[in-house]
Protein backbone atom coordinates (compact mmCIF):
# COMPACT_ATOMS: atom_id res chain seq x y z
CA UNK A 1 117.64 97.23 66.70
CA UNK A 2 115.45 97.79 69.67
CA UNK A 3 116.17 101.62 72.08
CA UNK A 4 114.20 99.43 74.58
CA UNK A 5 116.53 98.27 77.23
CA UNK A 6 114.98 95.69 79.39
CA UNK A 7 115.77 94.99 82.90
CA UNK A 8 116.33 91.42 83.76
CA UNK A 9 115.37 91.38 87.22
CA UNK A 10 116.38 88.94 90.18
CA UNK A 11 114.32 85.43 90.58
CA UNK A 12 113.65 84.77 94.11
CA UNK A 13 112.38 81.52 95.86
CA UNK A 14 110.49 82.20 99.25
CA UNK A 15 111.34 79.87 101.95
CA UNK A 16 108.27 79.62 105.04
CA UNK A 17 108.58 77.73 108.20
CA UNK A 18 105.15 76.18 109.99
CA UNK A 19 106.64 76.15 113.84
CA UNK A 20 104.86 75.35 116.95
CA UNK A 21 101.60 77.59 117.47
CA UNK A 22 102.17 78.67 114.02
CA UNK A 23 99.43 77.85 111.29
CA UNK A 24 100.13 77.19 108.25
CA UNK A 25 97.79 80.12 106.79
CA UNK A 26 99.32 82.65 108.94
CA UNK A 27 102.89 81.45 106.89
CA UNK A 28 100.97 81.79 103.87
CA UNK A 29 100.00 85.12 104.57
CA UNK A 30 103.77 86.04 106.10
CA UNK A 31 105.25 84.85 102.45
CA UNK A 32 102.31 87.07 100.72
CA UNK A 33 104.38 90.21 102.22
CA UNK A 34 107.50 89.19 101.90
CA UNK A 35 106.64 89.01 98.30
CA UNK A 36 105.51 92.10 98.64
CA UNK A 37 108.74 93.44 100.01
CA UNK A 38 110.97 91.79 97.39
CA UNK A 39 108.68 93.31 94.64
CA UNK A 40 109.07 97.03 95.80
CA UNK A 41 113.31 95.66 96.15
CA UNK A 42 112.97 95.27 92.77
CA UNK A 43 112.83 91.24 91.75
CA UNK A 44 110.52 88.79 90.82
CA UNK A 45 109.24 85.87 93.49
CA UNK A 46 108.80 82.31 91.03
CA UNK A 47 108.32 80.05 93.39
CA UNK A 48 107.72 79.42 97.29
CA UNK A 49 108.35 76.66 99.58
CA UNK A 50 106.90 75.82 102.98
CA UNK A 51 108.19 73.36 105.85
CA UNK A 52 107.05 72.24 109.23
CA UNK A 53 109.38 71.78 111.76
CA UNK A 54 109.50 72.01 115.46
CA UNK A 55 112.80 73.68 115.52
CA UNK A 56 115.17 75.30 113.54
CA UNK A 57 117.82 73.23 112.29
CA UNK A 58 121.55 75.20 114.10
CA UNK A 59 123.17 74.54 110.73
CA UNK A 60 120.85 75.34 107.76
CA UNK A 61 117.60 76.58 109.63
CA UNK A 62 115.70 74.10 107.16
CA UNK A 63 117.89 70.93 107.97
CA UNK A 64 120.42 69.80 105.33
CA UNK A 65 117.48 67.10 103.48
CA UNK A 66 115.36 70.49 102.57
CA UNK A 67 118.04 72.38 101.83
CA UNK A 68 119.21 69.74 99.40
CA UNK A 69 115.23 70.06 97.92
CA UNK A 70 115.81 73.87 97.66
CA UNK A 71 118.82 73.25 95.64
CA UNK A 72 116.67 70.93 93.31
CA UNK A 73 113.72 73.65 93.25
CA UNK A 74 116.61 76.64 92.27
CA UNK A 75 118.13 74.98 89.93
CA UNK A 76 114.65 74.07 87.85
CA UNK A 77 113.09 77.41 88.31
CA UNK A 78 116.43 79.40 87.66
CA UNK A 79 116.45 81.11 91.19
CA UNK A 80 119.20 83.21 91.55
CA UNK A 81 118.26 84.43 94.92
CA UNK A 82 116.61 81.87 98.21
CA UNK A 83 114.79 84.52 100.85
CA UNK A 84 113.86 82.63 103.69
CA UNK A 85 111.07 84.66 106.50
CA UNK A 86 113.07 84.24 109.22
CA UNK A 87 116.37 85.29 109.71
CA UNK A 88 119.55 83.60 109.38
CA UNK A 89 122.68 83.46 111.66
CA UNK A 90 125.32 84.07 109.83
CA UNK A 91 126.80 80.32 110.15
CA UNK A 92 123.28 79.39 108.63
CA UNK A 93 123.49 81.66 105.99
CA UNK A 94 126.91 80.61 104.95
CA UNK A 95 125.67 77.09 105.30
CA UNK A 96 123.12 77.03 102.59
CA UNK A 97 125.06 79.48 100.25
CA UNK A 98 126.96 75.92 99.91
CA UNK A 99 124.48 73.58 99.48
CA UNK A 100 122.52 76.10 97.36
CA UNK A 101 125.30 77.34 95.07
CA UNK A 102 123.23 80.68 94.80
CA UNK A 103 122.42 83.65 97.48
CA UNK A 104 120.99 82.94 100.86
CA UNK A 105 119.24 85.77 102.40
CA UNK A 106 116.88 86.45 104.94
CA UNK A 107 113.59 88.73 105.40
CA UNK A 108 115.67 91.48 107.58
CA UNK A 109 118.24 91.60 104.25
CA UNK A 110 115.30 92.28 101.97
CA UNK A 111 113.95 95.04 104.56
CA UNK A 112 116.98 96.21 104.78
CA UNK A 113 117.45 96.89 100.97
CA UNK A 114 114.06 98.54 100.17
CA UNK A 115 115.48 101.09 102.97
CA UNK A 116 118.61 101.12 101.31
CA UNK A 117 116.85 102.00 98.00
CA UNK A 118 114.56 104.23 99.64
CA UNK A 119 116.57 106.65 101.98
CA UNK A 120 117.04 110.59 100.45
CA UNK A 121 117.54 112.58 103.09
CA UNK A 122 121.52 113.01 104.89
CA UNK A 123 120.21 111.27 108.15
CA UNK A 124 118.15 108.75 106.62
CA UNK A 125 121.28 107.49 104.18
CA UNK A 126 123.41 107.59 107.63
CA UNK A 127 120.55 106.11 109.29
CA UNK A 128 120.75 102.93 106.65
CA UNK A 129 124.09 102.41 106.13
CA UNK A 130 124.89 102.06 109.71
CA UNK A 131 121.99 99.67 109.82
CA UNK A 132 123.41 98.05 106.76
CA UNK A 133 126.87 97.67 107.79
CA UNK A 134 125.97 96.30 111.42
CA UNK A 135 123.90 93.49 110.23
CA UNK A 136 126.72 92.74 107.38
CA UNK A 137 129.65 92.92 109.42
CA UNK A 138 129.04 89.59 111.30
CA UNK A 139 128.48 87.95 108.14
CA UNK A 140 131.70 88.86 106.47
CA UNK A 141 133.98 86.27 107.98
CA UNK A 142 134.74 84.05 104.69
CA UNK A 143 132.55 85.34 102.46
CA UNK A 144 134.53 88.90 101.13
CA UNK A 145 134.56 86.97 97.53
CA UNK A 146 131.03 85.43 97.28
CA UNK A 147 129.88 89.29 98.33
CA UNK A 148 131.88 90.67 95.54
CA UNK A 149 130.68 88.34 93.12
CA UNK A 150 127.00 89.34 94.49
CA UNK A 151 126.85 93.26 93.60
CA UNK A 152 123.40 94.33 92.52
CA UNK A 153 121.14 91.66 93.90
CA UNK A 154 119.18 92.10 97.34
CA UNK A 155 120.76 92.20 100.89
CA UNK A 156 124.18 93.53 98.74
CA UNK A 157 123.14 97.13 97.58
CA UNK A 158 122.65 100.15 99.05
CA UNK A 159 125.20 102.73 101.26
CA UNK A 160 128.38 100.43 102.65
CA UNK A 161 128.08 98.66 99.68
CA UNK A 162 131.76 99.04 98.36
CA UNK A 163 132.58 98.69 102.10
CA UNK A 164 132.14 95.12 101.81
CA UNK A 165 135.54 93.24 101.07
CA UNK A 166 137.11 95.74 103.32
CA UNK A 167 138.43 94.09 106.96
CA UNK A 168 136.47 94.45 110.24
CA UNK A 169 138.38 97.26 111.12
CA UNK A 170 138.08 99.93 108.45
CA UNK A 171 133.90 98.89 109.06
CA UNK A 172 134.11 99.60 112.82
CA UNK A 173 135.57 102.50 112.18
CA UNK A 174 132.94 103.57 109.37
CA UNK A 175 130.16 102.22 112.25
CA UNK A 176 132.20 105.02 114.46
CA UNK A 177 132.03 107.62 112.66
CA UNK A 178 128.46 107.29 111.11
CA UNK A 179 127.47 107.07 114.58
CA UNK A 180 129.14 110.62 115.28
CA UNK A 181 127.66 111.95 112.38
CA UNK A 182 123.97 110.98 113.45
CA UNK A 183 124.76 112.02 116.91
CA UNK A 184 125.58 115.56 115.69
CA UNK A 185 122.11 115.23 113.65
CA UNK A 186 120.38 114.36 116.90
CA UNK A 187 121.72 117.33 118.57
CA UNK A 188 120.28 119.40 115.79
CA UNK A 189 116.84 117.57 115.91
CA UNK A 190 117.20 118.13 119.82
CA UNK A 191 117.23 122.06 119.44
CA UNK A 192 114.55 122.22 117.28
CA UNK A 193 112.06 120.19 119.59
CA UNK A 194 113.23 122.32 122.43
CA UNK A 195 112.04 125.23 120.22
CA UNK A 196 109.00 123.20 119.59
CA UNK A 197 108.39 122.82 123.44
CA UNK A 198 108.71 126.43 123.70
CA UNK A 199 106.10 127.32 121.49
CA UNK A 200 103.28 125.00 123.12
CA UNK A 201 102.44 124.06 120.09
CA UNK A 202 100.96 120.40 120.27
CA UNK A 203 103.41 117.48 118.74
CA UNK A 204 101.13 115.15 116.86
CA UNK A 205 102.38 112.07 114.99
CA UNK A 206 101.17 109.84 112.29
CA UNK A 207 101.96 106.12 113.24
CA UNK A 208 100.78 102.99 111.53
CA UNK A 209 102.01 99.59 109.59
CA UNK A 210 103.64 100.28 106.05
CA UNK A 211 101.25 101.28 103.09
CA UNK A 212 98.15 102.08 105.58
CA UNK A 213 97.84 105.60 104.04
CA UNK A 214 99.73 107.82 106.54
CA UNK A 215 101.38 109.92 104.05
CA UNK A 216 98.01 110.19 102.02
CA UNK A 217 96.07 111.35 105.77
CA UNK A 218 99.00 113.61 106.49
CA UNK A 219 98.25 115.23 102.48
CA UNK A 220 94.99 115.18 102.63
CA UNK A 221 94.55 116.96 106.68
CA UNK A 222 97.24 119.62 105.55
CA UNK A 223 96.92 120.22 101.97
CA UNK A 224 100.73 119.31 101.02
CA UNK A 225 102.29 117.31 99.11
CA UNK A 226 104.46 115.00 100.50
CA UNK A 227 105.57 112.29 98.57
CA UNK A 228 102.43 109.15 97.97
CA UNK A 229 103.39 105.70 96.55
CA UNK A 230 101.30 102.57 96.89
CA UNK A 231 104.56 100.76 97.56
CA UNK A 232 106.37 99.57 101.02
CA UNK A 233 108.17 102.10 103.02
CA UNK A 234 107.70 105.07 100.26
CA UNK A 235 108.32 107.31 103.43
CA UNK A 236 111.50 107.01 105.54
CA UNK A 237 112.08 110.78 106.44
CA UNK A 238 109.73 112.60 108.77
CA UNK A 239 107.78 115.11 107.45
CA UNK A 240 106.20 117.51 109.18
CA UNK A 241 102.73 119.95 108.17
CA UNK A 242 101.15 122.59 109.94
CA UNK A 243 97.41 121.98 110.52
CA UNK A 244 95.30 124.88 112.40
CA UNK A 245 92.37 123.67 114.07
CA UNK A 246 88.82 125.15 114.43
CA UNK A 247 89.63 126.36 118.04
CA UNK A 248 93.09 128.54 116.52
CA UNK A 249 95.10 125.80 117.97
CA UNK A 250 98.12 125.06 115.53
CA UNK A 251 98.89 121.56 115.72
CA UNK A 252 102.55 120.10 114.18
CA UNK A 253 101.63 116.92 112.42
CA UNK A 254 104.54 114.51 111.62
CA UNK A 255 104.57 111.89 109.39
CA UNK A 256 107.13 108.90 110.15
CA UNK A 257 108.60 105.84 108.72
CA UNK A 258 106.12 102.30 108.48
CA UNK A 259 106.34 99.65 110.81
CA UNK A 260 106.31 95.89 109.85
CA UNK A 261 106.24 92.56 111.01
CA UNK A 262 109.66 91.43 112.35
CA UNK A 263 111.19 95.30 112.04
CA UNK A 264 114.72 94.39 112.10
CA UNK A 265 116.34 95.38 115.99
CA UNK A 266 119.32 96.98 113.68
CA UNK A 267 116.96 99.24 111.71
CA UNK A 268 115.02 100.18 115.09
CA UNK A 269 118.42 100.70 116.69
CA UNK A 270 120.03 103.66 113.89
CA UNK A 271 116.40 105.25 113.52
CA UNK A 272 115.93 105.39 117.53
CA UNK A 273 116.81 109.33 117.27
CA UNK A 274 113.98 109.93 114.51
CA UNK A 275 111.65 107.61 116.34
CA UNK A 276 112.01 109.70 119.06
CA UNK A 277 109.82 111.72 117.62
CA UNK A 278 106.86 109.39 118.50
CA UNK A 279 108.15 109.09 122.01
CA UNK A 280 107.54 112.55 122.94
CA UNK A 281 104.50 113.22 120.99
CA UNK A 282 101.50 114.99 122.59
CA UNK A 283 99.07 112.79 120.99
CA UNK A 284 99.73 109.69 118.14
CA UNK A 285 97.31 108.83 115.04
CA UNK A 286 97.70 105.24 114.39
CA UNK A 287 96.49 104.72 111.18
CA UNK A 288 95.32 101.10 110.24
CA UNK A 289 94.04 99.78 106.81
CA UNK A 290 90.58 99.31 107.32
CA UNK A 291 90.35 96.87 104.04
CA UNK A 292 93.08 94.70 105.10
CA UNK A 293 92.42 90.96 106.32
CA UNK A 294 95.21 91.70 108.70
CA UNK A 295 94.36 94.66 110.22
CA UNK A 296 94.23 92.94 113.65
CA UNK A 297 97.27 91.35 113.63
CA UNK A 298 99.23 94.90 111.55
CA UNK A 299 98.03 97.00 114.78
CA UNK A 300 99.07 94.61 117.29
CA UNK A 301 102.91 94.86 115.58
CA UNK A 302 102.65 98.19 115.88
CA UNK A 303 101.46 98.53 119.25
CA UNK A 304 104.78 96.38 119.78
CA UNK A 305 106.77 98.34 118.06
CA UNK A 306 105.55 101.79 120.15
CA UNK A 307 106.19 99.70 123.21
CA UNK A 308 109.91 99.41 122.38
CA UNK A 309 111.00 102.36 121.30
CA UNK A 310 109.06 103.88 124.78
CA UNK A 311 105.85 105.14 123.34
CA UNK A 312 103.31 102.87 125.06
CA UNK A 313 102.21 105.18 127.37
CA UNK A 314 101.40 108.34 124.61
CA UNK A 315 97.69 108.86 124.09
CA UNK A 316 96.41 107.40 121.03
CA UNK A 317 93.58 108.07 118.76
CA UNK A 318 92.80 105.33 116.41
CA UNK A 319 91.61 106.33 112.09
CA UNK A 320 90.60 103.18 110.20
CA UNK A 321 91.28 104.53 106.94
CA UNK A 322 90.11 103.08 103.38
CA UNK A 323 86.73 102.31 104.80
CA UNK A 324 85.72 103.32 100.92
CA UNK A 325 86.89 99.95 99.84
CA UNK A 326 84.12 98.21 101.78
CA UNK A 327 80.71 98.68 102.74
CA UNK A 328 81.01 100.26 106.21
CA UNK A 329 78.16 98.43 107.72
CA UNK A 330 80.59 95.65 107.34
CA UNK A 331 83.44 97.22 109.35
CA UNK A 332 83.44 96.37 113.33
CA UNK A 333 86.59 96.92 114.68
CA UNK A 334 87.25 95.39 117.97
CA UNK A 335 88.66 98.80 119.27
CA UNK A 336 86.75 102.17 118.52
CA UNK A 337 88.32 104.92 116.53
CA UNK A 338 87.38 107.28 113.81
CA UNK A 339 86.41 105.46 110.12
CA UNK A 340 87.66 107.76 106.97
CA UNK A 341 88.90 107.50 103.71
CA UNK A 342 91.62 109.45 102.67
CA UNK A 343 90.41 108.74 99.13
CA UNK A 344 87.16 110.27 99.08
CA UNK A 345 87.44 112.72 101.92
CA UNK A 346 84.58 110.64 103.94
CA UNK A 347 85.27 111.74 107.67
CA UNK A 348 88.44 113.77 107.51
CA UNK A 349 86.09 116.76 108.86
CA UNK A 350 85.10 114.89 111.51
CA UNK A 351 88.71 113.68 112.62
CA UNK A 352 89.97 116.87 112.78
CA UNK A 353 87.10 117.42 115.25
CA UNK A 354 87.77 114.94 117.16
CA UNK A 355 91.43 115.67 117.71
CA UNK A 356 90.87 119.03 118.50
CA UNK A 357 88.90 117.56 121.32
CA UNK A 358 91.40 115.04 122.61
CA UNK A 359 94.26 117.65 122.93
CA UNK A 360 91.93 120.28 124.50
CA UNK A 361 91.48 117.24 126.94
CA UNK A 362 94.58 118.44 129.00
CA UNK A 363 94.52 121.90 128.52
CA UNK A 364 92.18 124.89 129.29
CA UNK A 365 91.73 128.76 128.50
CA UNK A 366 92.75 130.97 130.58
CA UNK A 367 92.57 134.58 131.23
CA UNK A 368 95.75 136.76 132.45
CA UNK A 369 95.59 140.44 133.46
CA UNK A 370 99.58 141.49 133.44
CA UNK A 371 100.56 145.04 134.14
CA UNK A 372 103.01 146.97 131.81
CA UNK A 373 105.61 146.77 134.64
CA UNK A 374 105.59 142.90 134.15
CA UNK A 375 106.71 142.89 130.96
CA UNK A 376 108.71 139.41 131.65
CA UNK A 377 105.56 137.24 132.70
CA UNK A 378 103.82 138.66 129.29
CA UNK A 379 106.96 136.54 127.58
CA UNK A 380 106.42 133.72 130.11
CA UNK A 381 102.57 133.30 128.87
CA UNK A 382 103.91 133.08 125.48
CA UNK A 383 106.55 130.94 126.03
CA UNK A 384 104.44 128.34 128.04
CA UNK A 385 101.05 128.71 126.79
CA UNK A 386 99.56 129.19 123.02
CA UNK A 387 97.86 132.94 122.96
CA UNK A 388 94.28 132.98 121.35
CA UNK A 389 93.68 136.78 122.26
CA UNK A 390 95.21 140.19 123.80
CA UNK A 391 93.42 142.80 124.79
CA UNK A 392 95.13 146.17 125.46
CA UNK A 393 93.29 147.16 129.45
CA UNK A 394 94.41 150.56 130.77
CA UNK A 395 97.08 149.33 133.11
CA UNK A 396 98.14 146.12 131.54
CA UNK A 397 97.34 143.81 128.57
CA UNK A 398 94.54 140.79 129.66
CA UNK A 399 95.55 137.76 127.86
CA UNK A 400 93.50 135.03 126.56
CA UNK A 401 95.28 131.75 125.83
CA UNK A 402 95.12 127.63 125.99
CA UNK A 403 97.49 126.60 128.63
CA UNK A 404 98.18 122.75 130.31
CA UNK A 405 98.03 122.52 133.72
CA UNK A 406 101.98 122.69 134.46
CA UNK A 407 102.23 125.62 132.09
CA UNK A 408 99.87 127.30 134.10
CA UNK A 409 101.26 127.14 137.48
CA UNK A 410 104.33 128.33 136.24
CA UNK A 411 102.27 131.43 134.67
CA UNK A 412 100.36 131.79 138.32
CA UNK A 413 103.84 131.51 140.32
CA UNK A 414 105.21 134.37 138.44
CA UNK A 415 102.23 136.69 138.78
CA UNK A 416 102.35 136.03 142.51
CA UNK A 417 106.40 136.76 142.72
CA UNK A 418 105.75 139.62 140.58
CA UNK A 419 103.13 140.76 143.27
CA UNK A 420 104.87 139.83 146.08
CA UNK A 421 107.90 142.11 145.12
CA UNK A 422 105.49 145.03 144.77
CA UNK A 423 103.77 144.04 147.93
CA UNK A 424 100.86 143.93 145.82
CA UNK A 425 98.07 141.21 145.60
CA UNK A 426 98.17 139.11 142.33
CA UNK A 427 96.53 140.11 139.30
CA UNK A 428 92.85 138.39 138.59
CA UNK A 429 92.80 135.14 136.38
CA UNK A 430 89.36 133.89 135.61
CA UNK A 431 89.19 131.01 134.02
């Protein structure tokens, strides 16, 4: 008798469609991730299928003759799941459950699971569920026993899961009320980057498609340890380091969540408030994966992606990482950016350098002389600018610090209402 239990896991068929201006390589290479996606979900792909069509088919996507073939192909290879790239209205989906006999599900399901699996954190569980349960709820019309009979297998698991067989209602009102929870969250996150703002402290944050390295550059700039799997989506949380440049300059670096082909809009939608940390960023590092044959095409999705949560306009600086898996005399990217790898160090020094130099792009040092009696501009400077130096003069305190421009006409109109009320002439700044 065997202590070894072993996990059957779930057989999936892949189902690819060649459309108009689609080749069928680029499918090929679509399929390769969604296998990809349904390994880190936790099943096994045994077999794929591929159709051209110049439409999709209102009732079964595929048409009813290839959905009568995918029947045939289950049924020999012992499929107990059919994942098809593109998703499914829920009519469709019901559709080929009956022709199938087995589990329809689409790409966004499987995404939606390896969150599911994934989440830790309070918000990020909130964050998924209410993702999960508004991309379920349309499809629950007639199918509350083939669900229940589904437990366990992808597109069923995950928070909401016993929330299933319940009516429309009681998961309206659990969409409510997650919603209030993550609003209250938000508020939270919203006095902590107003405390952020206060301290001029520079908001930098990691962007990039899934499994580029972003966790492994955010480790290796800041010496921690956050979490580092070679799987999709190991990171859903933010994390954020403190990194001190060469200059004194402390810089907040934040780590986010992967993008991907075909994000799902619910999944965009209930992480909007933690995305928002990439809409106000001072500066973003998108990281691309210098030894992938799709770099191209990963950094044009995410390019998309910044463009709809309202991040196209942030300043950008571009790391090719994983430049050690190739010879980098071989490496031309079509945009410039910095070349490391995260593995073997190569570059980091220099990155670091160069982002020093972007964010000192659109600021400046600045010298203050403040009196004693001005005790409340001395808070101002701190509040709006970051302080290198102060040096005790023998009226007043002369401060050295990095300021942006609007921080430092604030500073300057202060000074000059402080001097006006004392019919006095500013203090000196030098620059």
């Amino acid at each position: 008798m065997t202590l070894i239990q072993r996990t059957v896991r779930e057989r999936i068929l892949l189902v690819g469609v060649v459309g108009p201006g689609v080749s069928r390589e680029e499918v090929e290479e679509q399929l390769d991730e969604l296998a990809a996606l349904v390994d880190t979900a936790g099943a096994d792909v045994v077999g794929r299928v591929v159709q051209a069509r110049e439409a999709p088919d209102p009732a079964t996507y595929v048409g009813s003759g290839k959905a009568e073939e995918l029947h045939l192909v289950s049924e020999t290879l012992d499929v107990d799941t059919v994942v098809f790239d593109e998703e499914l209205s829920p009519g469709q989906q019901r559709n080929l459950e009956k022709i199938l006999g087995r589990t329809a599900i689409d790409r966004t399901a499987v995404i939606l699971d390896v969150f599911a699996q994934n989440a830790k954190s309070k918000e990020g569980k909130a964050q998924v569920e209410l993702a999960l349960l508004r991309y379920r709820l349309p499809r629950l019309v007639g199918r509350g026993r083939s669900l229940s009979q589904q437990v366990g297998r992808i597109g069923t698991r995950g928070p909401g899961e016993t929330k299933l067989e319940e009516d429309r209602r009681r998961i309206q009102d659990r969409i409510s009320q997650l919603r209030r929870e993550l609003g209250a969250l938000e508020s939270q996150r919203h006095v902590q980057r107003k405390a952020r703002a206060r301290s001029r402290t520079y908001q930098v944050t990691i962007v990039g498609y899934t499994n580029v390295g972003k966790s492994s550059l955010l480790n290796a700039l800041c010496g921690s340890d956050v979490l580092v799997e070679d799987r999709l989506f190991a990171t859903l949380d933010p994390r954020t380091r403190r990194l001190k440049l060469r200059g004194g300059e402390t810089v907040l670096l934040t780590d986010t969540v992967g993008f991907i082909r075909k994000l799902p809009h619910q999944l965009v939608e209930s992480f909007r408030s933690t995305l928002e940390t990439v809409a106000e960023a001072d500066l973003l590092i998108h990281v691309a994966d210098a030894s992938s044959p799709r770099m191209e095409e990963q950094m044009q999705e995410v390019e998309e992606t910044l463009r709809e949560i309202g991040a196209a306009s942030i300043p950008r600086l571009i790391v090719y990482n994983k430049i050690d898996v190739l010879p980098e005399e071989e490496f031309h990217p079509a945009v410039p950016g910095s070349q490391v790898s995260v593995e073997t160090g190569a570059g980091l020094a220099e990155l670091v350098e160069e982002l020093g130099d972007v964010l000192r792009q659109g600021s400046a040092l600045r010298v203050y002389r403040i009196p004693f009696v001005a005790g409340g501009v001395l808070a101002l400077v701190h509040r709006e600018a970051e302080v290198v130096a102060e040096r005790a003069m023998k009226d007043g305190v002369e401060v050295t610090a990095r300021v942006d421009r609007a921080g430092d006409e604030v500073i300057s109109r202060a000074l000059a209402a402080f001097a006006g009320n004392i019919e006095e002439q500013p203090p000196d700044r030098v620059e």
